[in-house]
Protein backbone atom coordinates (compact mmCIF):
# COMPACT_ATOMS: atom_id res chain seq x y z
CA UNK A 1 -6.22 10.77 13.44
CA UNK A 2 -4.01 10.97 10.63
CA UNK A 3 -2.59 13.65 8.74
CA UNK A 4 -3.50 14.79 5.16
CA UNK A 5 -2.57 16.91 2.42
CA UNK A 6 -5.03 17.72 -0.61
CA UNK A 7 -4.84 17.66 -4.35
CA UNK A 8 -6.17 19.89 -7.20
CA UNK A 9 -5.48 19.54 -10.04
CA UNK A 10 -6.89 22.74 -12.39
CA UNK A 11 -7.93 21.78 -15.97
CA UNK A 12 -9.50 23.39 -18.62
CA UNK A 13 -12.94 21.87 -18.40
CA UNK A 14 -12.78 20.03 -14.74
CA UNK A 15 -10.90 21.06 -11.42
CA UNK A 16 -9.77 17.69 -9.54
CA UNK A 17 -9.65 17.04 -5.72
CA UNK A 18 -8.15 14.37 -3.79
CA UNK A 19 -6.79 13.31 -0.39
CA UNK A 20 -3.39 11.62 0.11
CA UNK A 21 -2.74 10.12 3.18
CA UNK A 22 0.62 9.80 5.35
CA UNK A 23 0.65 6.10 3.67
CA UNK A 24 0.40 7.51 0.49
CA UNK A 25 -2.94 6.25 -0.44
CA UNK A 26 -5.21 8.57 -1.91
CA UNK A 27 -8.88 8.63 -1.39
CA UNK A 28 -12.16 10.92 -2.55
CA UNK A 29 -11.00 11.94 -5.58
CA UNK A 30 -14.04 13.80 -7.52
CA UNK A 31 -14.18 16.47 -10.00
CA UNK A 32 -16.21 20.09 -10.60
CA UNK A 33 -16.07 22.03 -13.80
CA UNK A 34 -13.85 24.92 -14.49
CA UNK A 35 -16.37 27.74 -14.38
CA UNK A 36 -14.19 29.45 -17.59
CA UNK A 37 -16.66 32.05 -18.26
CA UNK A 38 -16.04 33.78 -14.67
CA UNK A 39 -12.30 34.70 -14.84
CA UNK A 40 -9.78 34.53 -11.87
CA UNK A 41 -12.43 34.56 -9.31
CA UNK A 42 -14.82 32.29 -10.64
CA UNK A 43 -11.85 29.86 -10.68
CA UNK A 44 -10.43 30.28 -6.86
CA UNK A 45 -13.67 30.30 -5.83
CA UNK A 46 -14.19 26.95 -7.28
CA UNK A 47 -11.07 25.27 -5.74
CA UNK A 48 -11.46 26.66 -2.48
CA UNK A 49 -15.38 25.36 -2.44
CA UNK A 50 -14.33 21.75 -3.61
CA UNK A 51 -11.46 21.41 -0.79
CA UNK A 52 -13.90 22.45 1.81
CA UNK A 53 -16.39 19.74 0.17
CA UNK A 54 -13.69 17.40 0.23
CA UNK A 55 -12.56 18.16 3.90
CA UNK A 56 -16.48 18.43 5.13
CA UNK A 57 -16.77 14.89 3.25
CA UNK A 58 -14.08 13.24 5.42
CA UNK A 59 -14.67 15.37 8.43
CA UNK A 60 -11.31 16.77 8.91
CA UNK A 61 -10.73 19.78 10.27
CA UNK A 62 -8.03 22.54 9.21
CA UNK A 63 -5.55 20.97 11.55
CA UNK A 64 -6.00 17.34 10.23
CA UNK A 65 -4.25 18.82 6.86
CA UNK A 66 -0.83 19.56 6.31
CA UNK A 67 -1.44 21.51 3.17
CA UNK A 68 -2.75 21.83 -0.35
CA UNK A 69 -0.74 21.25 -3.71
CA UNK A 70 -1.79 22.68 -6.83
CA UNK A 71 -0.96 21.35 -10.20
CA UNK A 72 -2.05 23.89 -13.16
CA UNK A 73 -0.72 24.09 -16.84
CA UNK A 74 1.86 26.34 -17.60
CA UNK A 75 3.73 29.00 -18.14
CA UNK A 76 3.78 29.05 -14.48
CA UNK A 77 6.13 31.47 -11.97
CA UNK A 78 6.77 28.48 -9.19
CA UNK A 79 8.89 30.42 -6.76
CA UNK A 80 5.74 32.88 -6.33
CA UNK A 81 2.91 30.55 -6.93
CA UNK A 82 1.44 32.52 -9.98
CA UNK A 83 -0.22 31.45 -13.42
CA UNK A 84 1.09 33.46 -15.90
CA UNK A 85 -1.08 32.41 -18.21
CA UNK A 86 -3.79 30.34 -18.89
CA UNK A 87 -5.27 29.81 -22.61
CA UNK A 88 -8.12 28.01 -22.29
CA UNK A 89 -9.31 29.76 -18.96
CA UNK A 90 -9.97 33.98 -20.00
CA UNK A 91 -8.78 35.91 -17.16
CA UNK A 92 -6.19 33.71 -15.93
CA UNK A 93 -2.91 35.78 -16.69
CA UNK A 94 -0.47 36.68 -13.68
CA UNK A 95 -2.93 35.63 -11.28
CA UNK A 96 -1.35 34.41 -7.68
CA UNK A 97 -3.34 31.24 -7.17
CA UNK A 98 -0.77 30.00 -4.71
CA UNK A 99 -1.51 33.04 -2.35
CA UNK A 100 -5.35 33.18 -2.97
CA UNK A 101 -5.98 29.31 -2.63
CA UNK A 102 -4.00 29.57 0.54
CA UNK A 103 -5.91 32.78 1.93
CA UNK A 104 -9.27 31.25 0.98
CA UNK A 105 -8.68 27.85 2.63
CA UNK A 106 -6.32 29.21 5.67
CA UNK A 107 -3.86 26.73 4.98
CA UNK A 108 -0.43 26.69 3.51
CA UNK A 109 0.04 25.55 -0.66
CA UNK A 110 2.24 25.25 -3.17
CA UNK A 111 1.49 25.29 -7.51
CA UNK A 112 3.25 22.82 -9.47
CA UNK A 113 3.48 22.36 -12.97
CA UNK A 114 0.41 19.51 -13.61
CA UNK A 115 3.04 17.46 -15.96
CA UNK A 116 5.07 17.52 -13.10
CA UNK A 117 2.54 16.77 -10.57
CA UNK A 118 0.99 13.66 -12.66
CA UNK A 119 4.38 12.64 -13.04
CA UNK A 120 5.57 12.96 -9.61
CA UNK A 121 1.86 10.74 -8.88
CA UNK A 122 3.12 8.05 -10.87
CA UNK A 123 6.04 7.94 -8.89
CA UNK A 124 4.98 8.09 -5.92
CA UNK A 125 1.40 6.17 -5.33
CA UNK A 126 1.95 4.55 -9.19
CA UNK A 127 4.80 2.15 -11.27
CA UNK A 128 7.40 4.70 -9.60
CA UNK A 129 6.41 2.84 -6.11
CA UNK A 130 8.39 5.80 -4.63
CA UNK A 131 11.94 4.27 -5.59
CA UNK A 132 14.13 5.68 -7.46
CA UNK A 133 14.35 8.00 -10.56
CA UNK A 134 11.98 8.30 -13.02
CA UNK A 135 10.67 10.18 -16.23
CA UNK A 136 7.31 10.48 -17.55
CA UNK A 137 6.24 11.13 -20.64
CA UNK A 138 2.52 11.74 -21.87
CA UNK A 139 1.71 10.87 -25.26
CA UNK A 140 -1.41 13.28 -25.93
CA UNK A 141 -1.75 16.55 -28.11
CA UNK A 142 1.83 16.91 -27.73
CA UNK A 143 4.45 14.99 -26.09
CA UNK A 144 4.50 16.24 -21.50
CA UNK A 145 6.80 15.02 -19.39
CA UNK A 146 7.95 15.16 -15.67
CA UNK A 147 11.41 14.33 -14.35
CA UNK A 148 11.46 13.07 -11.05
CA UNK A 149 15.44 12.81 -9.46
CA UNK A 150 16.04 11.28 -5.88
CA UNK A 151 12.56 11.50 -5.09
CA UNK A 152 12.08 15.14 -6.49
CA UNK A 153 10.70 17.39 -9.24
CA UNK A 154 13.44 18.43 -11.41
CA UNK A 155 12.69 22.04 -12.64
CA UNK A 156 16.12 23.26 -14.03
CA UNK A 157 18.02 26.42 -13.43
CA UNK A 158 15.16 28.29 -15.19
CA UNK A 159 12.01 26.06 -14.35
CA UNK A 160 11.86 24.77 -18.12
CA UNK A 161 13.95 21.72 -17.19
CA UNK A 162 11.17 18.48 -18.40
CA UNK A 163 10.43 19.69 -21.61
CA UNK A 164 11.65 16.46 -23.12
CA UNK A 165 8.46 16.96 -26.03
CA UNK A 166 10.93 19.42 -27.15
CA UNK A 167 13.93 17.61 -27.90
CA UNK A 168 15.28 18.06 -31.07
CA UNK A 169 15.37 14.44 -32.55
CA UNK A 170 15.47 15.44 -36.38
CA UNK A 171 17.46 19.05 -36.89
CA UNK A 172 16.23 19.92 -40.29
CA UNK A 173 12.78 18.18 -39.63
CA UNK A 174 9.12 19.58 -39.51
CA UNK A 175 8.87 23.07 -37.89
CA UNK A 176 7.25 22.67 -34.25
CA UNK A 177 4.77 25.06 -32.58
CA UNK A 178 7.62 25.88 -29.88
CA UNK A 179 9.17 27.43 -32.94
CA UNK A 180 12.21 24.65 -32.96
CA UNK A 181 12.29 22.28 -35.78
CA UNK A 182 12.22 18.65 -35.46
CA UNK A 183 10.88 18.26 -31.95
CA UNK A 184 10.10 14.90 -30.25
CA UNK A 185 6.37 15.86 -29.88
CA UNK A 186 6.50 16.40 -33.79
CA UNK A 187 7.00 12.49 -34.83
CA UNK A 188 5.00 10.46 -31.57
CA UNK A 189 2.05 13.08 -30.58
CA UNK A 190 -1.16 11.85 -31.00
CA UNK A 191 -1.77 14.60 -32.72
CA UNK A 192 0.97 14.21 -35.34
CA UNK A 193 0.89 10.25 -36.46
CA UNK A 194 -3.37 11.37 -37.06
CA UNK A 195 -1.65 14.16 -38.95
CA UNK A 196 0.73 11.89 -41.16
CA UNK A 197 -1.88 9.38 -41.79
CA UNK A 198 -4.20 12.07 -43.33
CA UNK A 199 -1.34 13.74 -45.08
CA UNK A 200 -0.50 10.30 -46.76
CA UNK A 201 -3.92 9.64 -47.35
CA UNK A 202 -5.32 12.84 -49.15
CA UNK A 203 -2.18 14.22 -50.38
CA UNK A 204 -0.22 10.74 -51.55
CA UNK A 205 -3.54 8.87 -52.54
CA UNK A 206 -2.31 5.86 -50.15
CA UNK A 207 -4.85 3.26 -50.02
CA UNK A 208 -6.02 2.79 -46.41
CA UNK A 209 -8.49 1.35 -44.65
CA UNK A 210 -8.64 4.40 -42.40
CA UNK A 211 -10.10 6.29 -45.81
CA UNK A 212 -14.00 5.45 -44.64
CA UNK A 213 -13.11 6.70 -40.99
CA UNK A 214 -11.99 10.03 -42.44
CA UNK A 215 -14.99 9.97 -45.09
CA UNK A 216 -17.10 9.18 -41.90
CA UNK A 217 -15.83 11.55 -39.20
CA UNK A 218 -13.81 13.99 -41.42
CA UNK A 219 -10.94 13.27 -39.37
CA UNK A 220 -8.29 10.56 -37.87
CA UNK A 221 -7.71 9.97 -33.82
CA UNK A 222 -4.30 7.52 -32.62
CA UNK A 223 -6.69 5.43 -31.69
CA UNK A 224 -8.67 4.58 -35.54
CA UNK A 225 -5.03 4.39 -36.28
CA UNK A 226 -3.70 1.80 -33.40
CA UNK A 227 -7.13 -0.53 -34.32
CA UNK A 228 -6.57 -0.24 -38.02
CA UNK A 229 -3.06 -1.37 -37.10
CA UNK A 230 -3.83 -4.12 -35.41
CA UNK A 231 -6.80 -5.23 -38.39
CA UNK A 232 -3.84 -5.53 -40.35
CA UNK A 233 -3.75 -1.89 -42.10
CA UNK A 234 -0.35 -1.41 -44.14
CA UNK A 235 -0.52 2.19 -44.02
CA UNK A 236 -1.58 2.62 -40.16
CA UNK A 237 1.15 0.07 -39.23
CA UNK A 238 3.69 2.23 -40.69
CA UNK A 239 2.13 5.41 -39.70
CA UNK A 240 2.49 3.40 -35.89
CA UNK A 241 5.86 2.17 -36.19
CA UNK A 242 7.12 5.38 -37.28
CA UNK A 243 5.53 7.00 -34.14
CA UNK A 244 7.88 4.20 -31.76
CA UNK A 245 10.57 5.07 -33.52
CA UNK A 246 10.70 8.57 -32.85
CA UNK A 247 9.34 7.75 -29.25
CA UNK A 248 12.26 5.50 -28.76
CA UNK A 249 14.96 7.28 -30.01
CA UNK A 250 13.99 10.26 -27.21
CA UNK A 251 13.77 7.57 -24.62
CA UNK A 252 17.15 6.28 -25.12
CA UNK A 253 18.12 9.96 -25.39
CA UNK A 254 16.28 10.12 -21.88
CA UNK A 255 18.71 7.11 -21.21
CA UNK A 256 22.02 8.88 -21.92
CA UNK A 257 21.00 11.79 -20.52
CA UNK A 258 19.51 10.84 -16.73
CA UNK A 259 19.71 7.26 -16.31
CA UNK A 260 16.71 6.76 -14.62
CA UNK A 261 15.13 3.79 -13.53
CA UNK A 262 12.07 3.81 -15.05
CA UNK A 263 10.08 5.86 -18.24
CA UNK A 264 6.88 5.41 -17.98
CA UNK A 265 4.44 6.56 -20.74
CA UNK A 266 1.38 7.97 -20.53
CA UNK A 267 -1.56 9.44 -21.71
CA UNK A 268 -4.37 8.49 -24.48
CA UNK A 269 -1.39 6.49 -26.56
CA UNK A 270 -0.65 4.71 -23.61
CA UNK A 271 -3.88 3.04 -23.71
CA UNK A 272 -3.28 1.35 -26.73
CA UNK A 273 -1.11 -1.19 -23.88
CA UNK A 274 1.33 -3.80 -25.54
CA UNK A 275 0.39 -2.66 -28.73
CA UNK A 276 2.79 0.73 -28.15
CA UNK A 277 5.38 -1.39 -25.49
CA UNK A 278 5.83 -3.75 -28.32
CA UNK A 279 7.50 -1.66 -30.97
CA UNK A 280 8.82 1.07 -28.89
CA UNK A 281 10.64 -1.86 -26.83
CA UNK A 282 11.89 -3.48 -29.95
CA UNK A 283 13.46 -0.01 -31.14
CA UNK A 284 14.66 0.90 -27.80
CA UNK A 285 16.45 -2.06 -27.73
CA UNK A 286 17.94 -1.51 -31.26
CA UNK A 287 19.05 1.44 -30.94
CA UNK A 288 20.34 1.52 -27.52
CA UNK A 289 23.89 1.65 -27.29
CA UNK A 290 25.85 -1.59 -26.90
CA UNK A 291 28.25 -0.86 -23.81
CA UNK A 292 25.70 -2.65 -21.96
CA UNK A 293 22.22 -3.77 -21.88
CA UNK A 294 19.29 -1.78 -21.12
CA UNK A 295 18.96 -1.32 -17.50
CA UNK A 296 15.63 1.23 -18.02
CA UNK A 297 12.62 0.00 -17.84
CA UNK A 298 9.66 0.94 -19.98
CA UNK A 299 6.35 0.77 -18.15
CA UNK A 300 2.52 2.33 -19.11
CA UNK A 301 1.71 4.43 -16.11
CA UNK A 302 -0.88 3.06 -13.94
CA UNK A 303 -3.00 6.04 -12.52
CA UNK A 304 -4.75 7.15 -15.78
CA UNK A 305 -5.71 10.68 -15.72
CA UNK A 306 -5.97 10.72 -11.31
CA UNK A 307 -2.09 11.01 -11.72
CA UNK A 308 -2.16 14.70 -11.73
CA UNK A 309 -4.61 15.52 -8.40
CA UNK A 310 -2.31 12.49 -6.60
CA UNK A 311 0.86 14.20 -7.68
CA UNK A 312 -0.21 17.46 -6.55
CA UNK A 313 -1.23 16.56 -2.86
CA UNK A 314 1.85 14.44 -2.73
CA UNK A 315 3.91 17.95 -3.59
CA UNK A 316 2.48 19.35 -0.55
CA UNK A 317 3.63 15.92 1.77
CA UNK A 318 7.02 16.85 0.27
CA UNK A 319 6.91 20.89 0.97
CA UNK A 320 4.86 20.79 4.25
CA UNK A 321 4.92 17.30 5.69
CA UNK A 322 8.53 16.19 5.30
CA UNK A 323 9.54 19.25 6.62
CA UNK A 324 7.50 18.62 10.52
């Protein structure tokens, strides 16, 4: 029978499970919510009740698994497997999830970051194809990312090593949440091109076509501002372009810095397809330096949001399998 290792993935609202295989294909991948009103417990208890499901499910047996890897938002201590913290989940601060899942499922696991983990899925089972170096960036709230070197997480000295949302790509620019100014996740979030389309809306009466979205909803998403884009919007098209710009510049940054093979983008941006490749390709290419051409390719990831469970059981093949 062959060997497995299992994936959760710990969220906010949903805990992920999934099985990856010795082939690296991963299989039963489903989903229970994150009981966030029961604390530490309520949480282990949780991810050690869907594993079992998932084991019972594909009637494997504590010996058919290698191990279990767990990808949870930070801050994070790695070398001891505990959460220091937790926002959106109360009661999650210096808890030893590593230890506990382990205890409660008798089987050995390891916690990884879960931008690490969905980046280290892309690599492996997605565009990465398990060649190579890569970086991944998610395009979201703010800007994730996940370095993956010689076919491993890169942490850093101090396990802060992928923040590449907080590159400084404008010194005297707009004051991040991280407390740095001009961040990368400041000028291509999501979050922040929604921002500078309502700030040049309401507070430099731009004409816009995305005026009757805001009078509608009360707000702007990327994605009223990619559609009014493409419908021919002046003021979304800038807003846009400005966004591959900025997301650009950091990946020829990413360039000079590691080389890699492949960035791959992700996250609810990365939806909008060729319609992000497009510009951030033409600006990558322009301002790329001229030595040579542009060996790094730029790629959408391919798993969509099953990146993170898939990374996270392919962190225990590395840990537990590769080892035997």
């Amino acid at each position: 029978m062959s060997k497995y290792c299992i994936g959760v993935d710990l969220g906010g609202t949903f805990i992920k499970f999934a099985l990856l295989d010795e082939d690296r294909r991963a299989s039963g991948t489903f989903q229970l919510p994150t009981p966030a009103g029961r604390g530490s417990a309520g949480v282990v208890e949780q991810m050690v009740r869907g594993a079992r499901k998932l084991m019972g499910d594909h009637g494997l047996r504590a010996a058919d698994v290698h191990g279990v890897g767990i990808g949870a938002p930070g801050p994070l201590d790695l070398d001891n497997g505990v959460v220091i913290a937790m926002p959106n989940v109360p009661g999650m601060e210096n808890v030893p999830l590593r230890n506990l899942v382990s205890d409660g499922l008798h089987l050995p696991a390891v916690l990884e970051n879960d931008a690490n983990a969905a980046a280290y899925g892309e690599y492996l089972c997605g565009v990465g194809g398990g060649r190579g170096d890569m970086v991944m960036l998610t395009l979201g709230t703010g800007v994730g990312s996940g370095i993956v070197l010689n076919g491993r997480i890169h942490h850093g000295s101090h396990g802060i090593g992928a923040e590449l949302g907080h590159m400084i790509v404008e010194p005297s620019g707009e004051k991040c949440g991280c407390g740095q100014q001009g961040c990368l996740e400041r000028y291509c979030s999501a979050t922040y091109i929604a921002r500078l389309a309502r700030r040049m809306i309401e507070k430099d009466g731009r004409a816009s076509s995305l005026q009757s979205v805001l009078d509608a909803k009360g707000d702007i998403d990327a994605k009223d501002i990619s559609d009014a884009c493409r419908d021919g919007d002046e003021l979304a098209a800038y807003v846009w372009d400005n966004g591959a710009y900025y997301l650009a510049l950091g990946c020829v940054n990413i360039c000079r810095i590691f080389d890699p093979d492949e960035i791959v983008l992700a996250g609810g941006m990365a939806r909008a397809g060729d319609e992000l490749m497009e510009p951030v390709t033409r600006h990558f290419r322009r301002l790329h330096w001229k030595l040579t051409e542009p060996k790094t390719r730029l790629a959408i990831a391919a798993l969509g949001s099953d990146a993170g469970v898939v990374g996270a059981a392919g962190v225990a093949w590395q840990k537990f399998a590769q080892k035997r």
